[in-house]
PDB file of N, CA and C in Angstrom:
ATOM      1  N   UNK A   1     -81.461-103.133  54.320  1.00  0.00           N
ATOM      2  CA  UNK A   1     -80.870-104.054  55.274  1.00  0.00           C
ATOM      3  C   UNK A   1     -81.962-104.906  55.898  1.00  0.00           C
ATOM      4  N   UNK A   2     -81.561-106.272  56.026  1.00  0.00           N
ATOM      5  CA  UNK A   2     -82.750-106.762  56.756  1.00  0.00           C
ATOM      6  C   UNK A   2     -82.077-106.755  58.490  1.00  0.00           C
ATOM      7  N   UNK A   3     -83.154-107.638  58.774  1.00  0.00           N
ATOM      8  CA  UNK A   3     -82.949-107.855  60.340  1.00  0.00           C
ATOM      9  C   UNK A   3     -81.810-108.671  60.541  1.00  0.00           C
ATOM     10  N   UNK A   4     -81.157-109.561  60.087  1.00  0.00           N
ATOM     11  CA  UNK A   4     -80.086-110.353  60.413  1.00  0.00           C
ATOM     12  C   UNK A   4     -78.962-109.878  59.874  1.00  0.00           C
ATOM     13  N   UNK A   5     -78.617-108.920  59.249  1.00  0.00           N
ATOM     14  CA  UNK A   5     -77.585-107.565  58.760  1.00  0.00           C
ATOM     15  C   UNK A   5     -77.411-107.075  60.346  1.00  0.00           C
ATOM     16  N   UNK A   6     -78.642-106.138  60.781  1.00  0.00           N
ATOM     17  CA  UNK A   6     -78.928-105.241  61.308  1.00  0.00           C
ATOM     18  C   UNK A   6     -78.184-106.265  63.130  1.00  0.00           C
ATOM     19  N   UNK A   7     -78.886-107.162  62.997  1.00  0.00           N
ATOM     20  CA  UNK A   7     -78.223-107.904  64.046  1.00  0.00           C
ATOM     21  C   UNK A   7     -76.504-108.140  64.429  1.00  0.00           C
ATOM     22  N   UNK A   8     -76.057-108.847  63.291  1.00  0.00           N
ATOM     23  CA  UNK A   8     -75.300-108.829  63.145  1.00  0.00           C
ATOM     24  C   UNK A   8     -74.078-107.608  62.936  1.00  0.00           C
ATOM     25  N   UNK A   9     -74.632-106.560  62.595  1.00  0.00           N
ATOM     26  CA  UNK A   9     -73.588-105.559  62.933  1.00  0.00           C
ATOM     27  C   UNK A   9     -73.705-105.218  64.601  1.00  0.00           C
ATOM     28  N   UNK A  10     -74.974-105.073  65.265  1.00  0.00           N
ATOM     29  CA  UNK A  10     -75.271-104.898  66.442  1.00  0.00           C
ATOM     30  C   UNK A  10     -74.191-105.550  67.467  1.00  0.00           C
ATOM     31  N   UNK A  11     -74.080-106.629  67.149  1.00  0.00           N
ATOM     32  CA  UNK A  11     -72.641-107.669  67.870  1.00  0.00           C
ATOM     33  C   UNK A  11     -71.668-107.108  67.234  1.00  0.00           C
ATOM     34  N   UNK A  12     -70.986-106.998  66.184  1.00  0.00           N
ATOM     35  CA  UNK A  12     -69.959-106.909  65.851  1.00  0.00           C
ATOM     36  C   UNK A  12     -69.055-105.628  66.385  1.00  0.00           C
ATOM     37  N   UNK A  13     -70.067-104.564  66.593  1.00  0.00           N
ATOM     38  CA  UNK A  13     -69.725-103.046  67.047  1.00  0.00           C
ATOM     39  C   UNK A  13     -69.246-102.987  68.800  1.00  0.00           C
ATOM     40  N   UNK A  14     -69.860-103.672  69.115  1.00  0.00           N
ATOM     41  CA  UNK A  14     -69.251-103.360  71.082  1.00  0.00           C
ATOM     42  C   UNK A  14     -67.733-104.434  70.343  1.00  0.00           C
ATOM     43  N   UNK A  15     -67.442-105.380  69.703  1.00  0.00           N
ATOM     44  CA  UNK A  15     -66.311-106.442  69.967  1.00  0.00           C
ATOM     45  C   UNK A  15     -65.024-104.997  69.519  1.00  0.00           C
ATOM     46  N   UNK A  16     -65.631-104.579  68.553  1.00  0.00           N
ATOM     47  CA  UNK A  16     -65.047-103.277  67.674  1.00  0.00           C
ATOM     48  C   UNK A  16     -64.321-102.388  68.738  1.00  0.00           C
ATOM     49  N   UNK A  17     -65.166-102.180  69.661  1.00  0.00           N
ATOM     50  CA  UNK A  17     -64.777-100.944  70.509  1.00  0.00           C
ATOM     51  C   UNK A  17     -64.118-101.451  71.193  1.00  0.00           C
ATOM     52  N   UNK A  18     -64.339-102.751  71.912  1.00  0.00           N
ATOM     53  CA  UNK A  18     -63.766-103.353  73.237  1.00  0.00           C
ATOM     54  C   UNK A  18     -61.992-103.338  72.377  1.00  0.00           C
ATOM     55  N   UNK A  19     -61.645-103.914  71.364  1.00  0.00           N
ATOM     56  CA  UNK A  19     -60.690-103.689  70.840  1.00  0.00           C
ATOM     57  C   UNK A  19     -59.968-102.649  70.764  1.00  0.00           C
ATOM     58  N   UNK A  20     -60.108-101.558  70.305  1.00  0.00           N
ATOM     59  CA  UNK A  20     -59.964-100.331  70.723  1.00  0.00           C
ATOM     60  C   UNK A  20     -59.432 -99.825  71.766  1.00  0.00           C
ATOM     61  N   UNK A  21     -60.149-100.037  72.641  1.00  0.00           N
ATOM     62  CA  UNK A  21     -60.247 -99.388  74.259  1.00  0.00           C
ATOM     63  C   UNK A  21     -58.662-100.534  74.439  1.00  0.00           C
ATOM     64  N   UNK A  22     -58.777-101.395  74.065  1.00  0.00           N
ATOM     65  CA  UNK A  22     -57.417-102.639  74.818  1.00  0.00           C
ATOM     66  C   UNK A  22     -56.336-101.980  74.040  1.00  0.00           C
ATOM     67  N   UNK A  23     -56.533-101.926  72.816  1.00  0.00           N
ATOM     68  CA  UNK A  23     -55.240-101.157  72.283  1.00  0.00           C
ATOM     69  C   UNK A  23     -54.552 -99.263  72.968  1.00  0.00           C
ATOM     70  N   UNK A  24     -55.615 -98.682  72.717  1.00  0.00           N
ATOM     71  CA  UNK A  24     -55.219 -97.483  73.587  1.00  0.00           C
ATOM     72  C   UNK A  24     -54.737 -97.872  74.943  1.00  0.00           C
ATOM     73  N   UNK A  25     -55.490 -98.308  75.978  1.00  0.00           N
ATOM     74  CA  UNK A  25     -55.008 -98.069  77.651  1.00  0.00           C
ATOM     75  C   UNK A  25     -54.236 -99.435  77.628  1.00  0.00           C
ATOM     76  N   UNK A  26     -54.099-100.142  76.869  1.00  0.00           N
ATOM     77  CA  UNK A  26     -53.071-101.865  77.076  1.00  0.00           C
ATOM     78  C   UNK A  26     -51.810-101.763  76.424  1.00  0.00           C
ATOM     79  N   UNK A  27     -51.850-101.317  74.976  1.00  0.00           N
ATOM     80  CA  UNK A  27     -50.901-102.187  74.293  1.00  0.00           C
ATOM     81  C   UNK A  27     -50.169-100.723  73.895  1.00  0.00           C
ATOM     82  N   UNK A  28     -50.387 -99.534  73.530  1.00  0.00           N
ATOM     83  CA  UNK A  28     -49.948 -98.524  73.003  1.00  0.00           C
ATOM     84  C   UNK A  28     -48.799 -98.039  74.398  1.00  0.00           C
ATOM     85  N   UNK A  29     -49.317 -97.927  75.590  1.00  0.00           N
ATOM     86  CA  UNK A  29     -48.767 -97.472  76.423  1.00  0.00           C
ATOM     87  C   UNK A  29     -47.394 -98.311  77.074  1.00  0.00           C
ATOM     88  N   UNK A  30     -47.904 -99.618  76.955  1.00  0.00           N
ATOM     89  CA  UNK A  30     -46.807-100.473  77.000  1.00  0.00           C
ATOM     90  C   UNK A  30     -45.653-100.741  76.040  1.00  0.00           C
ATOM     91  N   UNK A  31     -46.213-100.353  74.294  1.00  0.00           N
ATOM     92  CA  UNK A  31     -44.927-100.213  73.838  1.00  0.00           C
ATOM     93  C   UNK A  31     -44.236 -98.905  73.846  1.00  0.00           C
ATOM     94  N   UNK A  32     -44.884 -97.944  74.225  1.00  0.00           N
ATOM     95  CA  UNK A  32     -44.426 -96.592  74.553  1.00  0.00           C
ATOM     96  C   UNK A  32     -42.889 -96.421  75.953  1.00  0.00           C
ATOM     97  N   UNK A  33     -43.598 -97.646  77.175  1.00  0.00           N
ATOM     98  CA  UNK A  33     -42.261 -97.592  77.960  1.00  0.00           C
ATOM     99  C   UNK A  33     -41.330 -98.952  77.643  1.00  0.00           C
ATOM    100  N   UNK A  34     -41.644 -99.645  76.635  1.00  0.00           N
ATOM    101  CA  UNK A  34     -40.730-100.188  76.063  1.00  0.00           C
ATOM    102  C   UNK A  34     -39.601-100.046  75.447  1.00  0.00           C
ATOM    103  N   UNK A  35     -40.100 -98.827  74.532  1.00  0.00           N
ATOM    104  CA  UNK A  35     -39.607 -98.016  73.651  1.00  0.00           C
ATOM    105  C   UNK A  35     -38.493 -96.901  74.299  1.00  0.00           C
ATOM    106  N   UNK A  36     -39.025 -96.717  76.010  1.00  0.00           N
ATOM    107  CA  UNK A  36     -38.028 -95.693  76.612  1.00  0.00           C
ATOM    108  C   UNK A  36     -36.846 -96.436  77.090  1.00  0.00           C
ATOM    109  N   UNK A  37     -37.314 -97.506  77.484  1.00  0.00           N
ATOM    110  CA  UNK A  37     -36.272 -98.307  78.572  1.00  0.00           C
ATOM    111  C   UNK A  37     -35.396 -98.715  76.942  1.00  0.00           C
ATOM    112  N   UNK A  38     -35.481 -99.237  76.115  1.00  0.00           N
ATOM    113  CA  UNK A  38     -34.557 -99.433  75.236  1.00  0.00           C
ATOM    114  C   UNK A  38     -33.725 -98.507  74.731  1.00  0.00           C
ATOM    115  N   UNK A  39     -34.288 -97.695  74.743  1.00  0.00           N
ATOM    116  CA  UNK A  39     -33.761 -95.621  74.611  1.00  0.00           C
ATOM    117  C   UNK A  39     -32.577 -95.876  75.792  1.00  0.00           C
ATOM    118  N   UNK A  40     -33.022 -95.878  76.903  1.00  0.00           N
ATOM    119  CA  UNK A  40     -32.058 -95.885  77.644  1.00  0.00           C
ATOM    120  C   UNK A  40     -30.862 -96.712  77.857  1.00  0.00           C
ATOM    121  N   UNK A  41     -30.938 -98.253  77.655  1.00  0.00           N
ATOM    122  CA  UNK A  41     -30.392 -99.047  77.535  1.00  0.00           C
ATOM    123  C   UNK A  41     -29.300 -98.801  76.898  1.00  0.00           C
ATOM    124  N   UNK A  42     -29.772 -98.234  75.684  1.00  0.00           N
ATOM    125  CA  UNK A  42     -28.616 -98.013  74.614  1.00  0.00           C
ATOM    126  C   UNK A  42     -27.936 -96.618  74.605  1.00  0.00           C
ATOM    127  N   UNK A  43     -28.547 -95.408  75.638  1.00  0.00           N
ATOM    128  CA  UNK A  43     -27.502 -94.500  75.789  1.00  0.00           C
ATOM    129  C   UNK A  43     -26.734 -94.810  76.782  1.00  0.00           C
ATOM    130  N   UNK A  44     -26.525 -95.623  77.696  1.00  0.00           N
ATOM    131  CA  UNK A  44     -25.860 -95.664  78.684  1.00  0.00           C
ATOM    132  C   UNK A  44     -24.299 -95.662  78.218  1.00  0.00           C
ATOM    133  N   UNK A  45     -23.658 -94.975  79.104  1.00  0.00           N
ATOM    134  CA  UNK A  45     -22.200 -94.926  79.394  1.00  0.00           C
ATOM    135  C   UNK A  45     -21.129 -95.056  80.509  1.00  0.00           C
ATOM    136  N   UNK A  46     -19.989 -95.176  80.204  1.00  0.00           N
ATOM    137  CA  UNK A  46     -19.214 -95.394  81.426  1.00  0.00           C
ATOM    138  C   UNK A  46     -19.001 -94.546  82.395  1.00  0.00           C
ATOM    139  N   UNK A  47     -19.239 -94.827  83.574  1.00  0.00           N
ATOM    140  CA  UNK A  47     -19.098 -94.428  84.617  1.00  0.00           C
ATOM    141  C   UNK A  47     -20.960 -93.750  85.089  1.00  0.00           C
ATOM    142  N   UNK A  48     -21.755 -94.514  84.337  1.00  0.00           N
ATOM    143  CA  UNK A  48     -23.224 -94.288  84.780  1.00  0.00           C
ATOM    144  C   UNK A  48     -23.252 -95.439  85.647  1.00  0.00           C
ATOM    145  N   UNK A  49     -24.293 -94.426  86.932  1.00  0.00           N
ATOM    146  CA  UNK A  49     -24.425 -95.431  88.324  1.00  0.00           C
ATOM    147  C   UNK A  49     -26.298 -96.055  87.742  1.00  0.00           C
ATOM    148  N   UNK A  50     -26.262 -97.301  87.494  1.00  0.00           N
ATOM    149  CA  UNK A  50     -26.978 -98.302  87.172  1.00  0.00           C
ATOM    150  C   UNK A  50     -27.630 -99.102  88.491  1.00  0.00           C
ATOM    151  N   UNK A  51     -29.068 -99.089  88.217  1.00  0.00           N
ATOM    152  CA  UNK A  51     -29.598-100.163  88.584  1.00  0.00           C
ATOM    153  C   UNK A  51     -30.110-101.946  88.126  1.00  0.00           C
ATOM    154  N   UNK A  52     -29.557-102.909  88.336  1.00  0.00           N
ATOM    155  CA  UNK A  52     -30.524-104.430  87.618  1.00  0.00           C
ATOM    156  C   UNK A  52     -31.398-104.287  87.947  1.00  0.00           C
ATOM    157  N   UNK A  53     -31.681-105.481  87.462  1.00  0.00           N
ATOM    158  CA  UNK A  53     -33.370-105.514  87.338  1.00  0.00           C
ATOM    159  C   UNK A  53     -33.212-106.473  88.768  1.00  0.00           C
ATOM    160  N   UNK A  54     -32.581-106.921  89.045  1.00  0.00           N
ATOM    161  CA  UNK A  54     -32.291-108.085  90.613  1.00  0.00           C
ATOM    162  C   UNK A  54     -32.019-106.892  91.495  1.00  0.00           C
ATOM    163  N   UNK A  55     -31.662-105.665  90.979  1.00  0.00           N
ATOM    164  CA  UNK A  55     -31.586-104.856  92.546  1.00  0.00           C
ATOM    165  C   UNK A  55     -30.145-104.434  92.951  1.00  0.00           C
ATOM    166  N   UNK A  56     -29.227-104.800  91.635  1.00  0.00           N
ATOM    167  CA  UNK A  56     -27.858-104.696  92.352  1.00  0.00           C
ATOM    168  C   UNK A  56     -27.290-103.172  91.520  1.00  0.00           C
ATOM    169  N   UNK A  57     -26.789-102.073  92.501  1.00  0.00           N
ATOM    170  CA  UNK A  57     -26.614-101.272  92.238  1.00  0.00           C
ATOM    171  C   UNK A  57     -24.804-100.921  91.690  1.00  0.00           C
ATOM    172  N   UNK A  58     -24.587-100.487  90.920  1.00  0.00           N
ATOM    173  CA  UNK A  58     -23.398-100.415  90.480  1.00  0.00           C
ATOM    174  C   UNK A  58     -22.932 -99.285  89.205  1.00  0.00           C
ATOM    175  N   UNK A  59     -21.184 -99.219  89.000  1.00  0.00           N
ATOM    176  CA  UNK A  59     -20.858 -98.292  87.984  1.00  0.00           C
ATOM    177  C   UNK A  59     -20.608 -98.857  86.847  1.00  0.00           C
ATOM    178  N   UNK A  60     -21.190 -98.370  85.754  1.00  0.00           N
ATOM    179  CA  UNK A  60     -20.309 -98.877  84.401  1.00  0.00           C
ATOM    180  C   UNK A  60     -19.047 -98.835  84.323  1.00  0.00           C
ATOM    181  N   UNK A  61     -18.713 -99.907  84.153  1.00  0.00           N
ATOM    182  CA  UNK A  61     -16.741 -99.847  84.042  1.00  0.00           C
ATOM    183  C   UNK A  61     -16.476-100.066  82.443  1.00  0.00           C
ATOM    184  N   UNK A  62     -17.077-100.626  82.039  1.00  0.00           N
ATOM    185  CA  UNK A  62     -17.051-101.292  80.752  1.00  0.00           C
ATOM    186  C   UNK A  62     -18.070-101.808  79.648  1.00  0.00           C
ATOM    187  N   UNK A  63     -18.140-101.627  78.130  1.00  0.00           N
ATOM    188  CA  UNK A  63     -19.477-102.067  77.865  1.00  0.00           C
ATOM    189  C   UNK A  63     -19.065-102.403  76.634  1.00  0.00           C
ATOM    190  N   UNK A  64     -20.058-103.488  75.938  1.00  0.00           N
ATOM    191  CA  UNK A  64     -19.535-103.849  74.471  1.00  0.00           C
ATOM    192  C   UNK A  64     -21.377-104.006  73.974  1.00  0.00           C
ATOM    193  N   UNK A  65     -21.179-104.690  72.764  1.00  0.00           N
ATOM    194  CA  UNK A  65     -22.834-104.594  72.527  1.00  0.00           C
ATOM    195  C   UNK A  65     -23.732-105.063  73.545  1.00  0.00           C
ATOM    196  N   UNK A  66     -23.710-106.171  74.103  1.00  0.00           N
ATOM    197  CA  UNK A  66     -25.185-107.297  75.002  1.00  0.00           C
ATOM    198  C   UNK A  66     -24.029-107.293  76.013  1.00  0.00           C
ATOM    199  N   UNK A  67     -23.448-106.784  76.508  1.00  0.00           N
ATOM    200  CA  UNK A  67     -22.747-107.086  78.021  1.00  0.00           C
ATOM    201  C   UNK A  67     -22.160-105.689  78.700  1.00  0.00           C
ATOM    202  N   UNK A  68     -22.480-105.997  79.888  1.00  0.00           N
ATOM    203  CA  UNK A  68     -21.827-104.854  81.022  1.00  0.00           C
ATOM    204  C   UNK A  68     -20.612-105.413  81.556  1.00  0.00           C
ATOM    205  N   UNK A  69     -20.189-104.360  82.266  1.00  0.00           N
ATOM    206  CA  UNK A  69     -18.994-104.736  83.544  1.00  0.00           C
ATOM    207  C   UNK A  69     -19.783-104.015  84.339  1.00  0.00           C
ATOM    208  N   UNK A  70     -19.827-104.111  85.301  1.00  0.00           N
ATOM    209  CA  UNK A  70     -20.181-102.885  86.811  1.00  0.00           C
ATOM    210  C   UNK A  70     -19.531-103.291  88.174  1.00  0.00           C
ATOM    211  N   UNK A  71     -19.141-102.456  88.508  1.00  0.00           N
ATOM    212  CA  UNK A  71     -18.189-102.527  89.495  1.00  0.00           C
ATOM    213  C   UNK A  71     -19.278-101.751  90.764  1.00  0.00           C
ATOM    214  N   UNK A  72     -19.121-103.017  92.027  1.00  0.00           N
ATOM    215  CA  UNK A  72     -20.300-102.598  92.992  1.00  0.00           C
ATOM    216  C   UNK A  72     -19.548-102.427  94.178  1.00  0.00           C
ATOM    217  N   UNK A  73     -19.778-102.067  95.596  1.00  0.00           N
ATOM    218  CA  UNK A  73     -19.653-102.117  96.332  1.00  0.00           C
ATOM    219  C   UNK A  73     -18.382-100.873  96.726  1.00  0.00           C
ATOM    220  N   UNK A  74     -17.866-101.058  98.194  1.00  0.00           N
ATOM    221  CA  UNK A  74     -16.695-100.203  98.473  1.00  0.00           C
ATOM    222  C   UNK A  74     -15.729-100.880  98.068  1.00  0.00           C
ATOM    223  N   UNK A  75     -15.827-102.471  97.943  1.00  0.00           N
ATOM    224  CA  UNK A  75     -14.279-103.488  97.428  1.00  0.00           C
ATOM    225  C   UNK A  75     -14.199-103.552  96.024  1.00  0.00           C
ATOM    226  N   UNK A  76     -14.798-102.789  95.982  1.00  0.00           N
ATOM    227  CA  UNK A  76     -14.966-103.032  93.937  1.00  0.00           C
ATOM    228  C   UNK A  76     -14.963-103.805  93.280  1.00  0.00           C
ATOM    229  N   UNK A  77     -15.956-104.929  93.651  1.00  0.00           N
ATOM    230  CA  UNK A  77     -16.500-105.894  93.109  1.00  0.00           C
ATOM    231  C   UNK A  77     -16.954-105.848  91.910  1.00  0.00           C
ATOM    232  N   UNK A  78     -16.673-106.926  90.919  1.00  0.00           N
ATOM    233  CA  UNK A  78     -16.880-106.416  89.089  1.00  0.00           C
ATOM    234  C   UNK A  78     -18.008-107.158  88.787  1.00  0.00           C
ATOM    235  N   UNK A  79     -19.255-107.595  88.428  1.00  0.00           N
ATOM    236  CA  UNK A  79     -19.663-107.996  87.907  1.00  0.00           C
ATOM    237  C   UNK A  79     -20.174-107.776  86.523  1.00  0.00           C
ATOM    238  N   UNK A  80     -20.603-109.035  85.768  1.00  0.00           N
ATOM    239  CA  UNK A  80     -20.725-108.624  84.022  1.00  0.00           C
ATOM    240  C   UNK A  80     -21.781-109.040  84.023  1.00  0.00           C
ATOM    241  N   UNK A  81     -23.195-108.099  83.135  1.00  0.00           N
ATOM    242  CA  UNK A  81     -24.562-108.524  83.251  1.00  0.00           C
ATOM    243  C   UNK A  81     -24.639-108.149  81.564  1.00  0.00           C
ATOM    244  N   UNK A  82     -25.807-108.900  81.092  1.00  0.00           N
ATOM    245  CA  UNK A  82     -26.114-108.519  79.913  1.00  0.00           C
ATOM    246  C   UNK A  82     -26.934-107.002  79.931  1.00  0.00           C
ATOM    247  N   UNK A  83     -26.827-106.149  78.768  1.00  0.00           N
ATOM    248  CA  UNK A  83     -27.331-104.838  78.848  1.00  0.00           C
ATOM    249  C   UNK A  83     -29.501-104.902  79.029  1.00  0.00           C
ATOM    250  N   UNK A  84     -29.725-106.367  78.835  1.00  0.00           N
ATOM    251  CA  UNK A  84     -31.841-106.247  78.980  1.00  0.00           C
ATOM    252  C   UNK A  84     -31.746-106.197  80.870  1.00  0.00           C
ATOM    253  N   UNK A  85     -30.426-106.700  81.304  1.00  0.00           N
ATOM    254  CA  UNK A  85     -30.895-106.233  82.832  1.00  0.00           C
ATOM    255  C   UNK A  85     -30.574-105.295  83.248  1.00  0.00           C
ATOM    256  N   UNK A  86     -30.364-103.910  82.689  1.00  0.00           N
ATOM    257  CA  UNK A  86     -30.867-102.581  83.479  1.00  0.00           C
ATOM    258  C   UNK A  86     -31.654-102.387  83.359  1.00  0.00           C
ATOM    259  N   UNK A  87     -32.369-101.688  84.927  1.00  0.00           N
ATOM    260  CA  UNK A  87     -33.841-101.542  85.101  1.00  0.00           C
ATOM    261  C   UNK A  87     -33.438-100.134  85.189  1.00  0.00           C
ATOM    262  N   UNK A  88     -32.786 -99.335  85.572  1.00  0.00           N
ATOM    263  CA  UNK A  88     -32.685 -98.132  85.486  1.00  0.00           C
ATOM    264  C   UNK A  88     -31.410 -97.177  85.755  1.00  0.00           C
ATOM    265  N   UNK A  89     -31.259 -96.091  85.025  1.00  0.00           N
ATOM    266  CA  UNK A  89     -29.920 -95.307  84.690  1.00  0.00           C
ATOM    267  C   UNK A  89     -29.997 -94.242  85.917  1.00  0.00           C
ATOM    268  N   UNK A  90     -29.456 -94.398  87.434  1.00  0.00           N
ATOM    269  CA  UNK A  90     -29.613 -93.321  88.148  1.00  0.00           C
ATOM    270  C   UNK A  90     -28.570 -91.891  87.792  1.00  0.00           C
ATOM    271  N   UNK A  91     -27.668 -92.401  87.179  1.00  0.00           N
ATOM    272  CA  UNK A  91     -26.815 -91.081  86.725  1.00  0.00           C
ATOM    273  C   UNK A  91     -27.760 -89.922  86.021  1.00  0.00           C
ATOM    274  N   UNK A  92     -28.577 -90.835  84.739  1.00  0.00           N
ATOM    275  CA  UNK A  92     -29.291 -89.878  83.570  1.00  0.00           C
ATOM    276  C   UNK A  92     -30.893 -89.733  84.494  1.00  0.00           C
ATOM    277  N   UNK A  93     -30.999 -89.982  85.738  1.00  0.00           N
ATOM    278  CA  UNK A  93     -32.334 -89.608  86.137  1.00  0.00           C
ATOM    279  C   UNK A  93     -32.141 -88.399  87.031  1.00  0.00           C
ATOM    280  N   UNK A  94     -30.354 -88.235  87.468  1.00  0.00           N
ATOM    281  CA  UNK A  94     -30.091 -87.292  88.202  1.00  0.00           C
ATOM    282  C   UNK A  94     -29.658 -85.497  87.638  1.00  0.00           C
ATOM    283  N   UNK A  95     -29.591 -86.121  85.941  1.00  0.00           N
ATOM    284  CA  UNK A  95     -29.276 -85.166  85.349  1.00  0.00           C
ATOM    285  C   UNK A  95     -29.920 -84.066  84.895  1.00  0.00           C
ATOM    286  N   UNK A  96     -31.469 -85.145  84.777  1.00  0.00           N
ATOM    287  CA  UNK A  96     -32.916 -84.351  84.370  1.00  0.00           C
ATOM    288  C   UNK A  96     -33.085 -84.288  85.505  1.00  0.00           C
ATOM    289  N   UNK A  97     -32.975 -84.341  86.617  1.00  0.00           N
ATOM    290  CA  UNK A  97     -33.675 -83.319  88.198  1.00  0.00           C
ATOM    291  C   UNK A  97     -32.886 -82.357  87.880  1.00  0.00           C
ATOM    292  N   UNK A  98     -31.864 -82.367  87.793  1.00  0.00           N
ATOM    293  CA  UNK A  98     -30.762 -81.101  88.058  1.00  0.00           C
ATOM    294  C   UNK A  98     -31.503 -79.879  86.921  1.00  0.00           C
ATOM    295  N   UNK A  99     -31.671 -80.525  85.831  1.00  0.00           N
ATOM    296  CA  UNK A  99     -32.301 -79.465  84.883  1.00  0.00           C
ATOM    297  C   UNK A  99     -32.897 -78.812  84.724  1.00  0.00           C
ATOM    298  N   UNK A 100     -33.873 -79.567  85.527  1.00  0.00           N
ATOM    299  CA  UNK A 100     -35.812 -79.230  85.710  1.00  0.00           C
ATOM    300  C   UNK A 100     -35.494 -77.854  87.527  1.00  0.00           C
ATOM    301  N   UNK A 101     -34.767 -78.128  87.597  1.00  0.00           N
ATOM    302  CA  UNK A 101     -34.648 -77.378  88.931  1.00  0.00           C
ATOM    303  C   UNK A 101     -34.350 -75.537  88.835  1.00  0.00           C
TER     304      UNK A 101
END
């Protein structure tokens, strides 16, 4: 090997790692809770108490592929959201406390 080999791998090896390191703690972990929230998305069922992603809390009344019904409030207000805005399933988060207990 000469010296401009020897150089040249010298640079190339930290770009190597820095790559690495971004994929493990950046990109792996992020498609990992990607991967859950879509998990969830798609088990949801009727009469699961749902959170949006805007904050509005409500029941599944109804569901078809890309759309909700949820019925909010004490007047039973209906609204229809597409299924990428649940941010979270409080029914199925109450089921695994109960379990773990």
């Amino acid at each position: 090997m000469n010296e401009n080999t020897a150089a040249m791998i010298q640079t190339f090896i930290p770009m190597v790692l820095i790559l690495v390191v971004f994929y493990f703690f950046l990109i792996r972990p992020q498609k990992k809770r990607e991967k859950e929230t879509q998990e969830m998305r798609n088990s949801l069922e009727v009469g699961d108490e749902i959170i949006t992603v805007g904050g509005i809390i409500g029941t599944v009344v109804s569901m078809r592929e890309d759309h909700l019904v949820i019925e909010t409030g004490s007047d039973r207000s209906k609204i229809r959201i597409t299924r990428w805005a649940v941010q979270m399933n409080n029914t199925a988060h109450e089921k695994t406390s109960s379990k773990s207990k």
